[in-house]
C-alpha atoms as a PDB file:
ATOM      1  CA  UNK A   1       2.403 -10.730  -8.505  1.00  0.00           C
ATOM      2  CA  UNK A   2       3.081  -8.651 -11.372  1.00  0.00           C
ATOM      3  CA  UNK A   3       2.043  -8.896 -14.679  1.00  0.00           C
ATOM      4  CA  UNK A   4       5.159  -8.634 -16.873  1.00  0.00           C
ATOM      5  CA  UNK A   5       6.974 -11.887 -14.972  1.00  0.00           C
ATOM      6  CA  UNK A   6      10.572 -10.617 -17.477  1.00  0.00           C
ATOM      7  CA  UNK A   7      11.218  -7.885 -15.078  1.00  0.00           C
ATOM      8  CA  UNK A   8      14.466  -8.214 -12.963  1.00  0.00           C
ATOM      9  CA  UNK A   9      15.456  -6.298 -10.362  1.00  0.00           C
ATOM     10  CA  UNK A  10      18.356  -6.527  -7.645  1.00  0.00           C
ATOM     11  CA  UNK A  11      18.766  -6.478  -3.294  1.00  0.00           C
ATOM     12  CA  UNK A  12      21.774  -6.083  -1.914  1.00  0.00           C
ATOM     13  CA  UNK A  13      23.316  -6.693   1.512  1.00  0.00           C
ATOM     14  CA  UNK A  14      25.179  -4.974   4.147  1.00  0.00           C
ATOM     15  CA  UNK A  15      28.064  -6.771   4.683  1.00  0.00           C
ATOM     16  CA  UNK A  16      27.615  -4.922   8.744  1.00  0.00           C
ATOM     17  CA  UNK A  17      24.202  -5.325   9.689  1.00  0.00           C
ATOM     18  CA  UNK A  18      22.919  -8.378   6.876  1.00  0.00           C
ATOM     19  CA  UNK A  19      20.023  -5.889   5.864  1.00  0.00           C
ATOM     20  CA  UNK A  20      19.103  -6.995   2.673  1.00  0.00           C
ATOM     21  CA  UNK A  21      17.584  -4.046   0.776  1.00  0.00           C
ATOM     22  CA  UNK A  22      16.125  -3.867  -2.851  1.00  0.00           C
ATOM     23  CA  UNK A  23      18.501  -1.539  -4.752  1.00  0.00           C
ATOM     24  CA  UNK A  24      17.897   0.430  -6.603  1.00  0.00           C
ATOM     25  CA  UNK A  25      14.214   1.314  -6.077  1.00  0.00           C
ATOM     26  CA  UNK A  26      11.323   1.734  -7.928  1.00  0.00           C
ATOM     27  CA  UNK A  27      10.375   5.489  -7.826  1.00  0.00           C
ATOM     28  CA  UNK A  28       7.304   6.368  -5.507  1.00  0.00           C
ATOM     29  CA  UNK A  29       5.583   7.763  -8.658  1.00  0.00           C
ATOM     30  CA  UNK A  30       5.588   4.696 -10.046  1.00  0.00           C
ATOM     31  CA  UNK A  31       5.045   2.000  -7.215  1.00  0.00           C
ATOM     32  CA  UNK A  32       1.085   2.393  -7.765  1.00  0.00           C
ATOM     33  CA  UNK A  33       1.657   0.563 -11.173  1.00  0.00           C
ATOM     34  CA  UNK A  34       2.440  -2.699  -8.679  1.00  0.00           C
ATOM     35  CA  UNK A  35      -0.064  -2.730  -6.989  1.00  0.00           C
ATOM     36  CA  UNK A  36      -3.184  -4.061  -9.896  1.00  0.00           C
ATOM     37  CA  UNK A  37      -5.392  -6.819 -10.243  1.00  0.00           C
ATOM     38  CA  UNK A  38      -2.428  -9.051  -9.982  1.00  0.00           C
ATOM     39  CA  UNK A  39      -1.408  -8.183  -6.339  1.00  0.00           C
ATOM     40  CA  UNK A  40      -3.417 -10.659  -4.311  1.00  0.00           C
ATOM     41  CA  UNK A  41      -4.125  -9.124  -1.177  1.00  0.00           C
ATOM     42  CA  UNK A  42      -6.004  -6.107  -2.352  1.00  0.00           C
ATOM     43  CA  UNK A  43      -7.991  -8.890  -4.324  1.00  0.00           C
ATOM     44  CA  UNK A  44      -8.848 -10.514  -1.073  1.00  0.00           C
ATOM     45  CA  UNK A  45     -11.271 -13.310  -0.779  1.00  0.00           C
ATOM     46  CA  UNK A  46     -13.236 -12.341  -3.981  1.00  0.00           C
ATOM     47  CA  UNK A  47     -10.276 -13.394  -5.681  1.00  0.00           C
ATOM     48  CA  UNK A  48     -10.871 -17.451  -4.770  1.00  0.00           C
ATOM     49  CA  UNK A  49     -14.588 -17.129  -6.577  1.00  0.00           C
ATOM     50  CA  UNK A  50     -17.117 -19.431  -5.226  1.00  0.00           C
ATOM     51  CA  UNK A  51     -15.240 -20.046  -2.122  1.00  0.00           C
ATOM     52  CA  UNK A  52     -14.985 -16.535  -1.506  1.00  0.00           C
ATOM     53  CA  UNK A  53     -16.891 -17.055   1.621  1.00  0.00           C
ATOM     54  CA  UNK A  54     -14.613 -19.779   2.952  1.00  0.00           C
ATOM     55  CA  UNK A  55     -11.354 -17.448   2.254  1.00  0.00           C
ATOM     56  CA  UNK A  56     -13.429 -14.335   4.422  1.00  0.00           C
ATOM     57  CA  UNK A  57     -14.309 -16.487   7.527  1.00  0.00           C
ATOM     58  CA  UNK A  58      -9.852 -17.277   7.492  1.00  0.00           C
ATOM     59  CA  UNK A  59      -9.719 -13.442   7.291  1.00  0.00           C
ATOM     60  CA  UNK A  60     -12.072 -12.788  10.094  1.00  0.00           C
ATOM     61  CA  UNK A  61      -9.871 -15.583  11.867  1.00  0.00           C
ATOM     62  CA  UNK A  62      -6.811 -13.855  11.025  1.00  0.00           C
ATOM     63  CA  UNK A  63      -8.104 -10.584  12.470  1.00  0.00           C
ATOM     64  CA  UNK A  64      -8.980 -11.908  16.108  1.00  0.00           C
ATOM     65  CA  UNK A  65      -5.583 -13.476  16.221  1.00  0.00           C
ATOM     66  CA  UNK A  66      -4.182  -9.821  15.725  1.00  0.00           C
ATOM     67  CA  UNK A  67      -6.772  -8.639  17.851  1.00  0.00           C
ATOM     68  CA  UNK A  68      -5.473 -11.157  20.430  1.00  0.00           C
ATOM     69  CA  UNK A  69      -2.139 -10.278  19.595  1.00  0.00           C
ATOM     70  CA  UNK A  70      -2.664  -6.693  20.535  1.00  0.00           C
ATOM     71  CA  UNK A  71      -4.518  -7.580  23.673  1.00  0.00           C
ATOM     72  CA  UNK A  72      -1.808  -9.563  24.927  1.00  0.00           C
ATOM     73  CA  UNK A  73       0.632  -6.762  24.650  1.00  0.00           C
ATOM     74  CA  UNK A  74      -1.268  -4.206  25.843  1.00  0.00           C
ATOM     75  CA  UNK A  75      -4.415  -3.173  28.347  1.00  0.00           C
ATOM     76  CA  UNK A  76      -7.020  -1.711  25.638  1.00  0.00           C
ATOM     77  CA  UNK A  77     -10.082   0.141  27.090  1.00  0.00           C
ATOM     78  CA  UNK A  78     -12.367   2.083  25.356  1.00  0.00           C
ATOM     79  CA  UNK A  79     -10.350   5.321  25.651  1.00  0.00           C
ATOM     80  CA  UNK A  80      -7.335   3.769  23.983  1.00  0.00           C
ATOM     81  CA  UNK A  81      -6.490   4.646  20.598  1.00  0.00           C
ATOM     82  CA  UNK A  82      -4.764   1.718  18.247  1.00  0.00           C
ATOM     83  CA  UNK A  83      -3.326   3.197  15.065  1.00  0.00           C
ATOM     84  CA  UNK A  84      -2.804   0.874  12.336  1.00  0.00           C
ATOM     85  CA  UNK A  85      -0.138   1.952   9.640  1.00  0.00           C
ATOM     86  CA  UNK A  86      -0.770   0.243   5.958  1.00  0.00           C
ATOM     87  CA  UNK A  87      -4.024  -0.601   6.504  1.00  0.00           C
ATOM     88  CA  UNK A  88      -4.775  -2.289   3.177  1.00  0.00           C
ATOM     89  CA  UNK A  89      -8.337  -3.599   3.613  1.00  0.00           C
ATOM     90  CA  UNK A  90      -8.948  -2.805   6.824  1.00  0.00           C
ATOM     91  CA  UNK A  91     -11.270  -5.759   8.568  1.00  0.00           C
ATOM     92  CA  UNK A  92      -8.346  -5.665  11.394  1.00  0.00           C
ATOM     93  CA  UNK A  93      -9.581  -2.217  12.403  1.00  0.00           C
ATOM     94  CA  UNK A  94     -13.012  -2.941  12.312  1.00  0.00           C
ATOM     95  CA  UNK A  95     -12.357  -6.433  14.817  1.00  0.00           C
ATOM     96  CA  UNK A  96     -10.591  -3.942  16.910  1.00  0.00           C
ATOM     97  CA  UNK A  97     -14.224  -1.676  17.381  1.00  0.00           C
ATOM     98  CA  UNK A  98     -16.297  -4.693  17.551  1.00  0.00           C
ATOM     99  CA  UNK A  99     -13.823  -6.599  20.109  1.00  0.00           C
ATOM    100  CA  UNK A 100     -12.085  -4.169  22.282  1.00  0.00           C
ATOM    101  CA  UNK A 101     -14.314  -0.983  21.462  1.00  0.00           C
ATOM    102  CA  UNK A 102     -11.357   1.193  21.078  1.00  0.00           C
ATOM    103  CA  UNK A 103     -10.602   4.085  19.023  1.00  0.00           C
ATOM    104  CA  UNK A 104      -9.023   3.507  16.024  1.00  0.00           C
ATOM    105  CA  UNK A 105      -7.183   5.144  12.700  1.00  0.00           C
ATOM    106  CA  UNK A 106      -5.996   3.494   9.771  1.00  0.00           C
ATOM    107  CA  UNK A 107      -3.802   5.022   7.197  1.00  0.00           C
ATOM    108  CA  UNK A 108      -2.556   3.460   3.940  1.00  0.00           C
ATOM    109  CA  UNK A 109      -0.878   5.100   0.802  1.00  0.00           C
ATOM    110  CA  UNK A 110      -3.946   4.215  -1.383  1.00  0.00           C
ATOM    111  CA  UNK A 111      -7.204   3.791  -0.605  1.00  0.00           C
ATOM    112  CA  UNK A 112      -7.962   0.471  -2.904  1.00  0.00           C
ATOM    113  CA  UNK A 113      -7.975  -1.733   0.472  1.00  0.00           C
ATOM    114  CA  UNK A 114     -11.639  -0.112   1.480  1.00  0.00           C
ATOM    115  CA  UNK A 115     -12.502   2.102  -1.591  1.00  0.00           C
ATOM    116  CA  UNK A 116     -15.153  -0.849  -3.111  1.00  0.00           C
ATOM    117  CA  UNK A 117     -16.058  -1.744   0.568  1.00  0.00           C
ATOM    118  CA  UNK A 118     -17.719   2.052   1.848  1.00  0.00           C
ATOM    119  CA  UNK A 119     -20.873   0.760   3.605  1.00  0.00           C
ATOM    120  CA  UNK A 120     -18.453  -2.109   5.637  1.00  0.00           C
ATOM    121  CA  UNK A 121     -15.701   0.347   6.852  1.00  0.00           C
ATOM    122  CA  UNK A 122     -17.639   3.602   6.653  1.00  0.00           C
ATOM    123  CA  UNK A 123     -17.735   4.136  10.368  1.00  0.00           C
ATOM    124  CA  UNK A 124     -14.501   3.698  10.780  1.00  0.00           C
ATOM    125  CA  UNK A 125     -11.158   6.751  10.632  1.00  0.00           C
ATOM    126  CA  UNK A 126      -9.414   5.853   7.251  1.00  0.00           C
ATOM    127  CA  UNK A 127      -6.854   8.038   6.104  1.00  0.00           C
ATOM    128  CA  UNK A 128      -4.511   8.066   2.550  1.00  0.00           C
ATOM    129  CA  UNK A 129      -1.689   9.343   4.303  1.00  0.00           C
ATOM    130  CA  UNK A 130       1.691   8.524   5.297  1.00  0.00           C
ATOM    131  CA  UNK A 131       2.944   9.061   8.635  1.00  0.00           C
ATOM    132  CA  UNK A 132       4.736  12.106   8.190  1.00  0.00           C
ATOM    133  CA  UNK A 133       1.191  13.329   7.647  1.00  0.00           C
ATOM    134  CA  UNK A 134       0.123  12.094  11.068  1.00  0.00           C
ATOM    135  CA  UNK A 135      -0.588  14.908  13.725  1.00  0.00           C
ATOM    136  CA  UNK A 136       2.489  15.891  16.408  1.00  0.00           C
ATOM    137  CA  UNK A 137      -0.466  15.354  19.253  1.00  0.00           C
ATOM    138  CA  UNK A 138      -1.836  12.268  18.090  1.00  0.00           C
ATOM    139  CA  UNK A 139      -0.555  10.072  21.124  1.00  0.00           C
ATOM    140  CA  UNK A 140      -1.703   6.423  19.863  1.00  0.00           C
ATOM    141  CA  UNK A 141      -1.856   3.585  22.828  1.00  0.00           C
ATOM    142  CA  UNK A 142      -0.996   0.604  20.538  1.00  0.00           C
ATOM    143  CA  UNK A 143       0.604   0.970  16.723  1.00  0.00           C
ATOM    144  CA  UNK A 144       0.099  -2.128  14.270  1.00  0.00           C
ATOM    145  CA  UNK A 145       2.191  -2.676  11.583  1.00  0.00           C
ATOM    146  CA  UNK A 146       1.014  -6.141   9.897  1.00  0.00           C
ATOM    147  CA  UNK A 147       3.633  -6.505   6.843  1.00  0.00           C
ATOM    148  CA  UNK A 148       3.851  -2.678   6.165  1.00  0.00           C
ATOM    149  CA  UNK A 149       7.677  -2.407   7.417  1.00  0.00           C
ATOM    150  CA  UNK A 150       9.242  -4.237   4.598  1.00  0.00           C
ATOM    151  CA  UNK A 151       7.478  -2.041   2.019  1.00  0.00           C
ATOM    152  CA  UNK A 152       8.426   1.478   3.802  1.00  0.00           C
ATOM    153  CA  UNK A 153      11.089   3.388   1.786  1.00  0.00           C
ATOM    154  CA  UNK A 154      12.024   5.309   5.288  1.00  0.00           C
ATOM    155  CA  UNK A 155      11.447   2.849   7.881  1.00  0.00           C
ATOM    156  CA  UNK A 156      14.240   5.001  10.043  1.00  0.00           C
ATOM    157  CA  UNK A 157      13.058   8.241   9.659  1.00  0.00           C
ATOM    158  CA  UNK A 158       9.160   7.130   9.930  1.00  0.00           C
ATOM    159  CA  UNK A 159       9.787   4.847  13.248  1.00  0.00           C
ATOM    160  CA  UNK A 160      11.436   7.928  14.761  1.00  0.00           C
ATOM    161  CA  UNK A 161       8.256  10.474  14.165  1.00  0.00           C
ATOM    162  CA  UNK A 162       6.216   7.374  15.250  1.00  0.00           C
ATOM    163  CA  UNK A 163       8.388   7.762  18.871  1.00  0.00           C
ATOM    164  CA  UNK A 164       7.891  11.280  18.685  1.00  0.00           C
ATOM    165  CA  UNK A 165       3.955  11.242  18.837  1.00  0.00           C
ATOM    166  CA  UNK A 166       3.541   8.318  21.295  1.00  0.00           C
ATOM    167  CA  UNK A 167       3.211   7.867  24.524  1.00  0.00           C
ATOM    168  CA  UNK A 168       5.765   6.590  26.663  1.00  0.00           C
ATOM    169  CA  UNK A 169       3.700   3.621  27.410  1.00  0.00           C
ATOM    170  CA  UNK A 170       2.702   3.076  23.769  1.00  0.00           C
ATOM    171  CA  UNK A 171       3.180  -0.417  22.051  1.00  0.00           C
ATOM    172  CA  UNK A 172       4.253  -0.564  18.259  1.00  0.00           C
ATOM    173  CA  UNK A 173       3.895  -4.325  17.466  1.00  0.00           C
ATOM    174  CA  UNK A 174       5.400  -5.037  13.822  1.00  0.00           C
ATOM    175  CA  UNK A 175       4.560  -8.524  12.075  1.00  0.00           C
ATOM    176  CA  UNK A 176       7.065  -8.840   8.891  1.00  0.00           C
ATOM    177  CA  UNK A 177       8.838 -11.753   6.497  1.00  0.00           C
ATOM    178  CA  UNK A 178      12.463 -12.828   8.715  1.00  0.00           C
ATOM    179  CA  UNK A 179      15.279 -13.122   5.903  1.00  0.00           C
ATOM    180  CA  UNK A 180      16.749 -15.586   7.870  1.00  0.00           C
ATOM    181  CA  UNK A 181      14.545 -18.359   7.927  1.00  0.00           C
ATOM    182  CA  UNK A 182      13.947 -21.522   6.693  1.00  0.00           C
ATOM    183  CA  UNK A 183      11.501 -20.571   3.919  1.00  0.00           C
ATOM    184  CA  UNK A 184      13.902 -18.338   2.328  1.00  0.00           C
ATOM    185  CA  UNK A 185      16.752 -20.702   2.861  1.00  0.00           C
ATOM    186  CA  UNK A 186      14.287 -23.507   0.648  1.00  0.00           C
ATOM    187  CA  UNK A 187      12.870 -21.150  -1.990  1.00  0.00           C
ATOM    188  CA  UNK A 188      16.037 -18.851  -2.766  1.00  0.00           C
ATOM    189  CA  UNK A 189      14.982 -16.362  -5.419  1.00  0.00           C
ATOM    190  CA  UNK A 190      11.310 -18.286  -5.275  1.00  0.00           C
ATOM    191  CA  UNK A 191      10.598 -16.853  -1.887  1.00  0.00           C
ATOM    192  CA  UNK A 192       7.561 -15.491  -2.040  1.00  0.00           C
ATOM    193  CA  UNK A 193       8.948 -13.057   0.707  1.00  0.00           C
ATOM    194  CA  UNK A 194      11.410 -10.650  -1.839  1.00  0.00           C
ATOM    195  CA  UNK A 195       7.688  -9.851  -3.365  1.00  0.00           C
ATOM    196  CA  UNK A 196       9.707  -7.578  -5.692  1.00  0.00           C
ATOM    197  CA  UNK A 197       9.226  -4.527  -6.038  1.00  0.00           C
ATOM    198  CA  UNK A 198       7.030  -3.675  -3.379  1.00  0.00           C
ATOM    199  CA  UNK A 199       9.147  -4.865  -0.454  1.00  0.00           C
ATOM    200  CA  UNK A 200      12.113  -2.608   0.043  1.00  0.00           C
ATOM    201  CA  UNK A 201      14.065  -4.164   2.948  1.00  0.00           C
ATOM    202  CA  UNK A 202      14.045  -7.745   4.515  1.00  0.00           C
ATOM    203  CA  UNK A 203      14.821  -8.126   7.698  1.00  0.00           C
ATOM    204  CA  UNK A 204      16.445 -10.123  10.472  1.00  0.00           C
ATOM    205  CA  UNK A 205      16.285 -10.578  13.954  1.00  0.00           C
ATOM    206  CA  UNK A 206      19.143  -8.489  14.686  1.00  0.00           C
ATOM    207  CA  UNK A 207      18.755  -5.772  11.996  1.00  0.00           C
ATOM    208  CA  UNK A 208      15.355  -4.922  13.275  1.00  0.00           C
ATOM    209  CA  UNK A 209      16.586  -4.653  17.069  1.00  0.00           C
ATOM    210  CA  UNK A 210      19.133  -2.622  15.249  1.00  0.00           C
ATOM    211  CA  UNK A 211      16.886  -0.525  13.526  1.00  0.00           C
ATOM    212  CA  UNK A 212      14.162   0.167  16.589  1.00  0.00           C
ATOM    213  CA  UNK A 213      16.908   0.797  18.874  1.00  0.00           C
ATOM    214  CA  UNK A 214      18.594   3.592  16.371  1.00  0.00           C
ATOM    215  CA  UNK A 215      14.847   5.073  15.718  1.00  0.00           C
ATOM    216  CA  UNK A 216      14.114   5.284  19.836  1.00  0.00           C
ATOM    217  CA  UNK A 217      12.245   2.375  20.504  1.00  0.00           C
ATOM    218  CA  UNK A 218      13.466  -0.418  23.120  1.00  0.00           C
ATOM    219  CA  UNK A 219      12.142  -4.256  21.960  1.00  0.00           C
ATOM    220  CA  UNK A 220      10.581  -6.028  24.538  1.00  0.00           C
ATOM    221  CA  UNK A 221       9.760  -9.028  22.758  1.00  0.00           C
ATOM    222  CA  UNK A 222      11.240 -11.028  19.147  1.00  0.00           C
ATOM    223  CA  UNK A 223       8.806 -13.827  18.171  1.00  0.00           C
ATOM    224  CA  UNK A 224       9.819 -16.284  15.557  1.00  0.00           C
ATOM    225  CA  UNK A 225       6.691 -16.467  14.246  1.00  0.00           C
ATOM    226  CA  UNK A 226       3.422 -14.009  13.610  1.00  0.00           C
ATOM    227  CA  UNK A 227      -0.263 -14.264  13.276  1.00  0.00           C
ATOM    228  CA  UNK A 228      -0.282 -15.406   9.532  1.00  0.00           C
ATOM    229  CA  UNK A 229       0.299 -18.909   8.936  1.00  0.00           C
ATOM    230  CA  UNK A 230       3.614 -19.509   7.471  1.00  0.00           C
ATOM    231  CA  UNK A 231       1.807 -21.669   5.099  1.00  0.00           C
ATOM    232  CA  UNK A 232       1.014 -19.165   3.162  1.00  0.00           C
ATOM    233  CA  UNK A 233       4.253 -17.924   1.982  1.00  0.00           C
ATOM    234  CA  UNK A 234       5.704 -21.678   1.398  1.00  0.00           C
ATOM    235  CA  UNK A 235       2.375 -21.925  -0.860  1.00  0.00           C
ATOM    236  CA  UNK A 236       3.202 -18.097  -2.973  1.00  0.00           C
ATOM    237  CA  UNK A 237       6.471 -19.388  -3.126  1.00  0.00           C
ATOM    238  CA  UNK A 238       5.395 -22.259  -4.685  1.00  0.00           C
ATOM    239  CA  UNK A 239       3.190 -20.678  -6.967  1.00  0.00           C
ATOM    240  CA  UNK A 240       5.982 -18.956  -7.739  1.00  0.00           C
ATOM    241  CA  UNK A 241       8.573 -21.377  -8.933  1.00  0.00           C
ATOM    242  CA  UNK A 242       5.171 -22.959 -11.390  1.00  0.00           C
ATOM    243  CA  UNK A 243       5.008 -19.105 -12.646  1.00  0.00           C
ATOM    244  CA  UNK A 244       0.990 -19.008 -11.753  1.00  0.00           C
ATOM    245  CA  UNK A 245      -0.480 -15.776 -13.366  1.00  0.00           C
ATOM    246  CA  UNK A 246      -1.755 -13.497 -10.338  1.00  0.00           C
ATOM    247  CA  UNK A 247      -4.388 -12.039 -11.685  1.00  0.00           C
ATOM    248  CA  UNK A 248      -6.677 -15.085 -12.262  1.00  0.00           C
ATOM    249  CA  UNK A 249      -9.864 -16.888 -10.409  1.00  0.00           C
ATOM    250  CA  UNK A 250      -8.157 -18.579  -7.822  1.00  0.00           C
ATOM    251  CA  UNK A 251     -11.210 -21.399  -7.273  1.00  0.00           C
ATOM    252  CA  UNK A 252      -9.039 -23.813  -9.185  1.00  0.00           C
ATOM    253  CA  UNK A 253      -6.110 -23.558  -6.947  1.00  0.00           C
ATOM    254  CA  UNK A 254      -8.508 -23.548  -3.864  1.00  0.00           C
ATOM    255  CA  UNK A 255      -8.536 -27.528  -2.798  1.00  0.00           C
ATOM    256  CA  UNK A 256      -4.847 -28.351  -3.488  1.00  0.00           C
ATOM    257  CA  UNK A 257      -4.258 -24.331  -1.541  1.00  0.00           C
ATOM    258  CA  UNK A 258      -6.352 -26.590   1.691  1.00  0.00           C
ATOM    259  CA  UNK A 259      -4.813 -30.442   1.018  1.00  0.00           C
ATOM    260  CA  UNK A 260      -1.145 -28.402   1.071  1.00  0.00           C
ATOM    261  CA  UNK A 261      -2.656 -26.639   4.081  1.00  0.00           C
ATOM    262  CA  UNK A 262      -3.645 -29.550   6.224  1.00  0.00           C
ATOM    263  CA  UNK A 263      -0.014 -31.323   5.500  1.00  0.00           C
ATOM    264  CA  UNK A 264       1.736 -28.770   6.625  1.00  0.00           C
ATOM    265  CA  UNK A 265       0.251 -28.236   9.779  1.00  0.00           C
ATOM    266  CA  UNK A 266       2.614 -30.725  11.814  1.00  0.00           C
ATOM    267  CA  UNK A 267       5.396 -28.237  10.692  1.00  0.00           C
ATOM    268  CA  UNK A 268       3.805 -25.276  12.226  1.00  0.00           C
ATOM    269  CA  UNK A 269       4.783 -27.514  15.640  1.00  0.00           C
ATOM    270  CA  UNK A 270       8.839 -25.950  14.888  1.00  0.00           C
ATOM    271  CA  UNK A 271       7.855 -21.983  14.336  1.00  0.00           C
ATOM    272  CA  UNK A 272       7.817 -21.307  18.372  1.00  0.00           C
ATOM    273  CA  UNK A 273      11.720 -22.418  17.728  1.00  0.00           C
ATOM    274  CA  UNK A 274      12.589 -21.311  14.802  1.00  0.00           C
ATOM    275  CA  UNK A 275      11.095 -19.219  12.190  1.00  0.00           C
ATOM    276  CA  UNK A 276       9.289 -20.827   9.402  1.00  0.00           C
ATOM    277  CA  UNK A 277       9.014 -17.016   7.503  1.00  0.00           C
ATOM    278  CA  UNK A 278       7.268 -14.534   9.631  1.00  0.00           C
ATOM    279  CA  UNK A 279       8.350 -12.823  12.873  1.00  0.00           C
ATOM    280  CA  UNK A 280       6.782 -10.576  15.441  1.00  0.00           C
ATOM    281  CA  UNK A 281       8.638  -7.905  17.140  1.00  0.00           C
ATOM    282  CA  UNK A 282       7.017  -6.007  19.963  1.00  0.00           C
ATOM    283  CA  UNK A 283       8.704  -2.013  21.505  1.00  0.00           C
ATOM    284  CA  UNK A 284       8.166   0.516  23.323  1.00  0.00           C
ATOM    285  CA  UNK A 285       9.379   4.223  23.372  1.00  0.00           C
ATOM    286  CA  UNK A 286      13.181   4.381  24.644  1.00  0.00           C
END
């Protein structure tokens, strides 16, 4: 999703752990040039033109299945505060105030996720911040992380603060790509998943345990599969392999996006089993 396709760049693995980790980095300074017209999730539905209104009633799907998601995990009441780190465009916050009528905060590195959208999100707490920035007495009840992990340059050091400002009853529930899964093993260097150079590390089941447990956080549950329909990164991926240019109007890709849609669906039946891209995994303070 970039829009000189000619760039290369290079992950490497630890021959230990199986972390594989983009290396070496683009520099922080200039990260925001990645993130343009081309990167389709800022875009968000008004990317797909006339059906713009089909693609926003799947978002508002999307964000009760996370709302559900945090629900499950954890008993939200009205006191509760829910912290969600890498907001992006943040209609998942404002489900969370109309659902569960919590308190909530959402923090992202840039503000292009909500900047256009004032009037929608302007009763909600949205911060450009990162989480060092985050008050020592902040004491969230539930932190979301829905595909922010695998673009976090610290993920050790930020995890860590994240344990020292919760509660020990707090839930962190992280939704990110799984390395070792069976769209990665079809696509290779297609998978839409290395989304270079934005995500930093990709994980695995075991190098994430790894990781939480090292930063102070026990996992309580590893899900093969997450709230966004694995569909969606077998379609980027391939998108990727015809060398689409991300920046256009999407309405022409729209019906073959929902024919490739429906015939996948009776693969989604495997993703309780084994993971089909995505992965949840669910802690709480050690």
């Amino acid at each position: 999703m970039h829009s000189d396709n000619n760039e290369q760049f290079n992950f490497d693995q630890c021959t230990d752990c199986k972390l594989v980790f983009l290396n070496p980095r683009v520099s922080l300074g200039q990260l925001k040039n990645y993130y343009t017209s081309y990167y389709l999730p800022y875009r968000g539905a008004k990317a797909w033109g006339k059906y713009e209104q089909l693609v926003e009633n799947s978002q508002q799907k999307l964000d009760l299945k996370r709302v559900k998601r945090v629900s499950d995990s954890y008993k939200v009441t009205t006191e509760s505060l829910l912290l969600d780190v890498g907001c992006g465009q943040p209609s998942f916050l404002k489900a969370c105030q109309q659902e569960l009528k919590c308190k909530t905060l959402g923090i992202d590195f840039s503000d292009e996720g909500w900047i256009d959208d004032n009037s929608q999100y302007e009763d909600l707490d949205l911060k450009v911040a990162e989480i060092k920035d985050l008050p020592s007495s902040l004491e969230p009840d539930v932190i979301t992380m829905w595909h922010y992990l695998e673009h976090d340059y610290t993920p050790y050091e930020n995890l860590q603060y994240l344990k020292s400002i919760s509660k020990p009853a707090t839930k962190l529930i992280i939704e990110i790509p799984n390395f070792d899964s069976l769209s990665r093993k079809k696509y290779g260097k297609n998978w839409a998943g290395w989304h270079t150079p934005r995500h930093i590390s990709l994980f695995s089941p075991e190098n994430v345990t790894l990781l939480l447990e090292k930063s102070g956080w026990r996992v309580t549950e590893l899900l093969t599969h997450g709230t966004m329909d694995p569909y969606l990164l077998y379609w980027m991926s391939e998108m990727e392999q015809k060398g689409i240019k991300w920046d256009k109007n999407m309405e022409s890709e729209f019906w073959k996006f929902v024919i490739g849609m429906v015939k996948f669906m009776p693969r989604k039946w495997m993703e309780k089993k084994t993971s089909l891209g995505i992965m949840t995994v669910i802690a709480t303070p050690i």
